[in-house]
Protein backbone atom coordinates (compact mmCIF):
# COMPACT_ATOMS: atom_id res chain seq x y z
CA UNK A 1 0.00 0.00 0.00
CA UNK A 2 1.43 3.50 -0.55
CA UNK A 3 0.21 7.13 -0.10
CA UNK A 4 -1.49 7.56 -3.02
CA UNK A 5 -3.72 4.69 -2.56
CA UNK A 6 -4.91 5.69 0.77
CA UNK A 7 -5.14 9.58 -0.60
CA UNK A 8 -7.16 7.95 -3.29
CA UNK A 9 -9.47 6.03 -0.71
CA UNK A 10 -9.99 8.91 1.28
CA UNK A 11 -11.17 11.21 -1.30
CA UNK A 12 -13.41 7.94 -2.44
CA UNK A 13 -15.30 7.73 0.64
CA UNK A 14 -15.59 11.76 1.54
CA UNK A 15 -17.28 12.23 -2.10
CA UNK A 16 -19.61 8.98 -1.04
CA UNK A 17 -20.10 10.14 2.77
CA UNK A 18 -19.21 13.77 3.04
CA UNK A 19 -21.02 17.36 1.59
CA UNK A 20 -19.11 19.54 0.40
CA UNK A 21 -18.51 22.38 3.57
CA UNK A 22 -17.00 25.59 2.07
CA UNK A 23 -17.12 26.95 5.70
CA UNK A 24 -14.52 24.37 6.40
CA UNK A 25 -12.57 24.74 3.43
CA UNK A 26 -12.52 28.78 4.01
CA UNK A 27 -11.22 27.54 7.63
CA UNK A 28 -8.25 25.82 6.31
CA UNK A 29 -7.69 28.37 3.59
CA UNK A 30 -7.34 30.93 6.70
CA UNK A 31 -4.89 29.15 8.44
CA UNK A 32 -2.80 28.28 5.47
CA UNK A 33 -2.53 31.96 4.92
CA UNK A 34 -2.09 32.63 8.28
CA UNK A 35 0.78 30.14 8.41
CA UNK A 36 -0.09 28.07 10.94
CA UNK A 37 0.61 24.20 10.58
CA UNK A 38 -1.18 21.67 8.51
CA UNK A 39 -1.93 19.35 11.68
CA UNK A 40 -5.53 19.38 11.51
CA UNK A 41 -7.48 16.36 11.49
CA UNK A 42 -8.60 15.12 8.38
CA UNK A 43 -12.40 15.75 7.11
CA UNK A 44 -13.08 11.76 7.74
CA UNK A 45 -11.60 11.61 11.05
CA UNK A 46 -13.69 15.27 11.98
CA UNK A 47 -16.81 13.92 10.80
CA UNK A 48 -15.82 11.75 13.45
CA UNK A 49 -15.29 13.13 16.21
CA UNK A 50 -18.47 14.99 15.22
CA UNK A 51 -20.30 11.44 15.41
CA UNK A 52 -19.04 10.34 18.29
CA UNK A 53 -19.68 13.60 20.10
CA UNK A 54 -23.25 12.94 18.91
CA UNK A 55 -23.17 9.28 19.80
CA UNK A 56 -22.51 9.72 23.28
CA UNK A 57 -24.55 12.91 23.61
CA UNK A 58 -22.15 15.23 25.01
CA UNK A 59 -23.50 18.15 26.24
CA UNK A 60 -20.13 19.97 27.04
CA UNK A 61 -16.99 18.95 25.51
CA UNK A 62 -13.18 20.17 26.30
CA UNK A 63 -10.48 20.12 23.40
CA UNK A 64 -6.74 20.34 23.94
CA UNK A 65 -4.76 21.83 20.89
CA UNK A 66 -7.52 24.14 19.20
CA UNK A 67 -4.80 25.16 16.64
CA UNK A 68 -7.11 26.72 13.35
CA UNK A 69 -10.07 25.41 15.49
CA UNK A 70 -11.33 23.07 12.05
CA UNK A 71 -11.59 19.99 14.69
CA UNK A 72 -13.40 22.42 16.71
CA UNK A 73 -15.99 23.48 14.13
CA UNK A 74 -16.47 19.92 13.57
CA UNK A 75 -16.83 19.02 17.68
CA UNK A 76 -19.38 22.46 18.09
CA UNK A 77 -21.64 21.65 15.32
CA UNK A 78 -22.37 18.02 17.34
CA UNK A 79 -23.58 20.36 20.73
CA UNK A 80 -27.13 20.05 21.68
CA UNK A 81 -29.07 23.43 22.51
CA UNK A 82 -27.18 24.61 25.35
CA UNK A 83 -23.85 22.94 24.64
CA UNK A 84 -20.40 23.96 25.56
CA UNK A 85 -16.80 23.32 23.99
CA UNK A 86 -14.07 24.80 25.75
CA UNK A 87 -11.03 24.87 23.90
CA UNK A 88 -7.38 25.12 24.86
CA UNK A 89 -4.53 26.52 22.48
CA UNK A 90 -0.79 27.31 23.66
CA UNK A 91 -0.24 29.88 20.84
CA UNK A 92 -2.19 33.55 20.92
CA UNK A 93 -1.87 33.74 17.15
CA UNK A 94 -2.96 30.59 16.79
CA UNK A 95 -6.21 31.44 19.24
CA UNK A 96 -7.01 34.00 17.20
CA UNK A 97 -7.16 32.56 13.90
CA UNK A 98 -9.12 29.82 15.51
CA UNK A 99 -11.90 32.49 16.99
CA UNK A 100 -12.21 34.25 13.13
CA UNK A 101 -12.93 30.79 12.11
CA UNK A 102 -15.05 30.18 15.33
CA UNK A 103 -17.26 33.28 14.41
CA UNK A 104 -17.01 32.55 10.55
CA UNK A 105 -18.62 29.09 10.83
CA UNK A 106 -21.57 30.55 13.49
CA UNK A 107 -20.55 28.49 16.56
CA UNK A 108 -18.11 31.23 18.43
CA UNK A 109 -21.30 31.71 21.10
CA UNK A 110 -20.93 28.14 22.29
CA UNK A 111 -16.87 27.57 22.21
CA UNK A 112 -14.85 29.27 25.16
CA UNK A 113 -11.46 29.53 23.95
CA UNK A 114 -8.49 29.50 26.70
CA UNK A 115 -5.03 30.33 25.64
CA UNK A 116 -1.94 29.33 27.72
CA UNK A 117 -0.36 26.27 28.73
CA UNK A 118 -2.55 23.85 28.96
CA UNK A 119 -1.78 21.74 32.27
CA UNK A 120 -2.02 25.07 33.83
CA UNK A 121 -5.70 25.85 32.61
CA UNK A 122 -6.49 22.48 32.95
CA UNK A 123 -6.34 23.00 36.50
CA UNK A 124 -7.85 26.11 36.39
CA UNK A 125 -11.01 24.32 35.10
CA UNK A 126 -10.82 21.99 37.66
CA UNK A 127 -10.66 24.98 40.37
CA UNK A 128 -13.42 26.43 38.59
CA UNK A 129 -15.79 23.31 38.78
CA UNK A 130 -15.91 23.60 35.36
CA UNK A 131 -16.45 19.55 34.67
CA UNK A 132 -17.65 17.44 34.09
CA UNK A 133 -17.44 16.98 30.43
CA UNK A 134 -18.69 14.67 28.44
CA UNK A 135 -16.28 14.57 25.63
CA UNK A 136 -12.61 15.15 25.62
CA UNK A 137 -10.51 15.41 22.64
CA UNK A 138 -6.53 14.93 23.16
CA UNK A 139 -4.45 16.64 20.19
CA UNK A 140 -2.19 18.62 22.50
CA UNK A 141 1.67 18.06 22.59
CA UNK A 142 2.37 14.34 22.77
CA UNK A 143 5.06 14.62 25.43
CA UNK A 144 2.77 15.67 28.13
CA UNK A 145 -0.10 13.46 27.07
CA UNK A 146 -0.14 11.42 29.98
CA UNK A 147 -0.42 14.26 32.16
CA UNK A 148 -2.97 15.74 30.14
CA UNK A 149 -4.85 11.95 30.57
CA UNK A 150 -4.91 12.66 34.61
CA UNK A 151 -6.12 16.28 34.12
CA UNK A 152 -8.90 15.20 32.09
CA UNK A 153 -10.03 12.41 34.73
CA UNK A 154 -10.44 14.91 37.12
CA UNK A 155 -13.14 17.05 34.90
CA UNK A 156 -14.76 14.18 33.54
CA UNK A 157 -17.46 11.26 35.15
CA UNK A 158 -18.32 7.67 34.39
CA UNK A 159 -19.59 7.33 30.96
CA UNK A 160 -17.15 10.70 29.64
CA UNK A 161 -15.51 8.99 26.48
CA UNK A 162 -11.98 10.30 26.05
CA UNK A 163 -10.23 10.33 22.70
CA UNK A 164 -6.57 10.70 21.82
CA UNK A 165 -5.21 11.83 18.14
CA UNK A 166 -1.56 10.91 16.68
CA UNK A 167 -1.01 7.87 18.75
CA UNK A 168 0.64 5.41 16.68
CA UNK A 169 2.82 8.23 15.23
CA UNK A 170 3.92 6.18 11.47
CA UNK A 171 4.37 2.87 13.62
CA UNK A 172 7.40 4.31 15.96
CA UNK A 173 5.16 4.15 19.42
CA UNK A 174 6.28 0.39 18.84
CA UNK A 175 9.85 0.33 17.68
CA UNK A 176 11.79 0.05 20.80
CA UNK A 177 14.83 2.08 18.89
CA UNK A 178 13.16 5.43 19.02
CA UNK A 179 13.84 8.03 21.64
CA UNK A 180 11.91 10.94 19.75
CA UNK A 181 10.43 12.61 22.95
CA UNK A 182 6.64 12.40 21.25
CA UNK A 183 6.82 8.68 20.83
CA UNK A 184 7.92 8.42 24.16
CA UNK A 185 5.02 10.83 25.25
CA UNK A 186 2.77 8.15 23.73
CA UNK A 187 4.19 5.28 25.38
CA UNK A 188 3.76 6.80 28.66
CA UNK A 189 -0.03 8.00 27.99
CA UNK A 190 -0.29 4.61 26.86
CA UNK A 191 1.04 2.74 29.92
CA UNK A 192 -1.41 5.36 32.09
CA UNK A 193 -4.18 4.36 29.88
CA UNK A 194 -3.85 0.80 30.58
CA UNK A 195 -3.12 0.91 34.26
CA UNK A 196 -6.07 3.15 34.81
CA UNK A 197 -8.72 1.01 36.62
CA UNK A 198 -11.54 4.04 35.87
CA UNK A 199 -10.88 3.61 31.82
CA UNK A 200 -11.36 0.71 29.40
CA UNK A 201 -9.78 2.02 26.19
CA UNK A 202 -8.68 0.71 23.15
CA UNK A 203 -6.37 2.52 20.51
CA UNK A 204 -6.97 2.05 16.56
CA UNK A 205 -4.51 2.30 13.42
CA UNK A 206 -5.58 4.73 10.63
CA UNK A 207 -4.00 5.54 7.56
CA UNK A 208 -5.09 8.47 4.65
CA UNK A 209 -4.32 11.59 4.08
CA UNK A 210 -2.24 12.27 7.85
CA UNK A 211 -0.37 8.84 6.86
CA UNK A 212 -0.25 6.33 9.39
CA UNK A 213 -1.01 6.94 12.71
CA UNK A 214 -3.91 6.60 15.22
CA UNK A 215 -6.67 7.25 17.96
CA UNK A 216 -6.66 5.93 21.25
CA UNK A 217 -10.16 5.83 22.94
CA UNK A 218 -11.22 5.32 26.30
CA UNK A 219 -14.69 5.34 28.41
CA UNK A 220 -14.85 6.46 32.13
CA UNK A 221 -15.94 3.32 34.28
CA UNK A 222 -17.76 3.14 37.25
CA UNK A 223 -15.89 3.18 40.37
CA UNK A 224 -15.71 -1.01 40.67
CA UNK A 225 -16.95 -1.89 37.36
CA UNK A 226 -15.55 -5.21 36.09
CA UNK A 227 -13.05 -4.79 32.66
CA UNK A 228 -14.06 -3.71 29.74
């Protein structure tokens, strides 16, 4: 299999599954001309997020890494009447390319967008009260994934599903040879995610347009319920 096969699948199946969204496309044409990096979920994989956002009918959902906020867009338009995202992004002009595209695509009133580091607003939300959330979508930096994982148990409750983006990272989370900081990131939100006795989680390969990577996904138990 090479690159241009799964290119060629993905565009198959968006022309079969996806409409054509020229909000979204004018979101990505802003950040390209901003600059920013082309990191953004694919349309498949925000479609969904926007499902499973749907799926487990999350009322309020928390986002780490809002970059051009398209994964946002995607994530808001899935809120219920009432819904909140609140988004985190480490770079201002980042934020604000992410709020024109907020406002552009009519969902600004129901995202809150937080810029700084993000452990330290994560536990500013937690001060706040500001969980529980229903959703939460990891696409932060990889290295501090882990800690990001124990943030996010703290603002969520059993049945919150948790998902995790670039998590196979082109196969090197398993090759025991790498030392690239991001991989290792991985392997330690990993080794949380499996010793966590509140999450039963699974993690899934993908391959397309961002190349070969992966989710990892996880649902907040009961206290005491048996495995998953």
């Amino acid at each position: 299999m090479t690159q241009e096969r799964w290119d060629a699948v993905d565009t198959y199946a968006d022309g079969a599954l996806l409409e054509a969204d020229p909000v979204l496309d004018a979101a990505l044409a802003r950040a390209a001309a901003a600059g920013l990096p082309a990191q953004e979920v694919a349309p498949n994989q925000g479609k969904l997020l926007h499902l499973l956002a749907r799926m487990s009918g999350a009322r309020r959902i928390l986002e780490l890494g809002t970059l051009a906020g398209y994964s946002t867009i995607w994530l808001a338009r899935a809120l219920p009447p009432g819904g909140r995202l609140v988004t985190l992004e480490a770079e201002p002009d980042y934020a604000e390319v992410a709020r024109a595209n907020l406002v552009a695509a009519g969902v600004a009133e129901h995202v809150d967008v937080r810029v700084g580091d993000a452990l330290q607003t994560l536990a500013a939300l937690v001060a706040e009260g500001a969980g529980p959330f229903d959703l939460v979508f990891l696409d932060a930096d990889k290295q501090r994934n882990a800690d990001y994982l124990d943030s996010a148990l703290r603002l969520t409750r059993p049945g919150s599903v948790i998902v995790a983006d670039n998590v196979v990272r082109g196969g090197a989370v398993a090759d025991p040879d790498s030392d690239d900081p991001r991989v290792e990131g991985v392997r330690r939100f990993f080794a949380r995610l499996g010793g966590a006795p509140e999450l039963t989680a699974t993690a899934v390969q993908t391959v397309g347009r961002k190349g070969w990577d992966g989710f990892a996904l996880a649902l907040v138990e009961e206290p005491g319920a048996p495995p998953g």
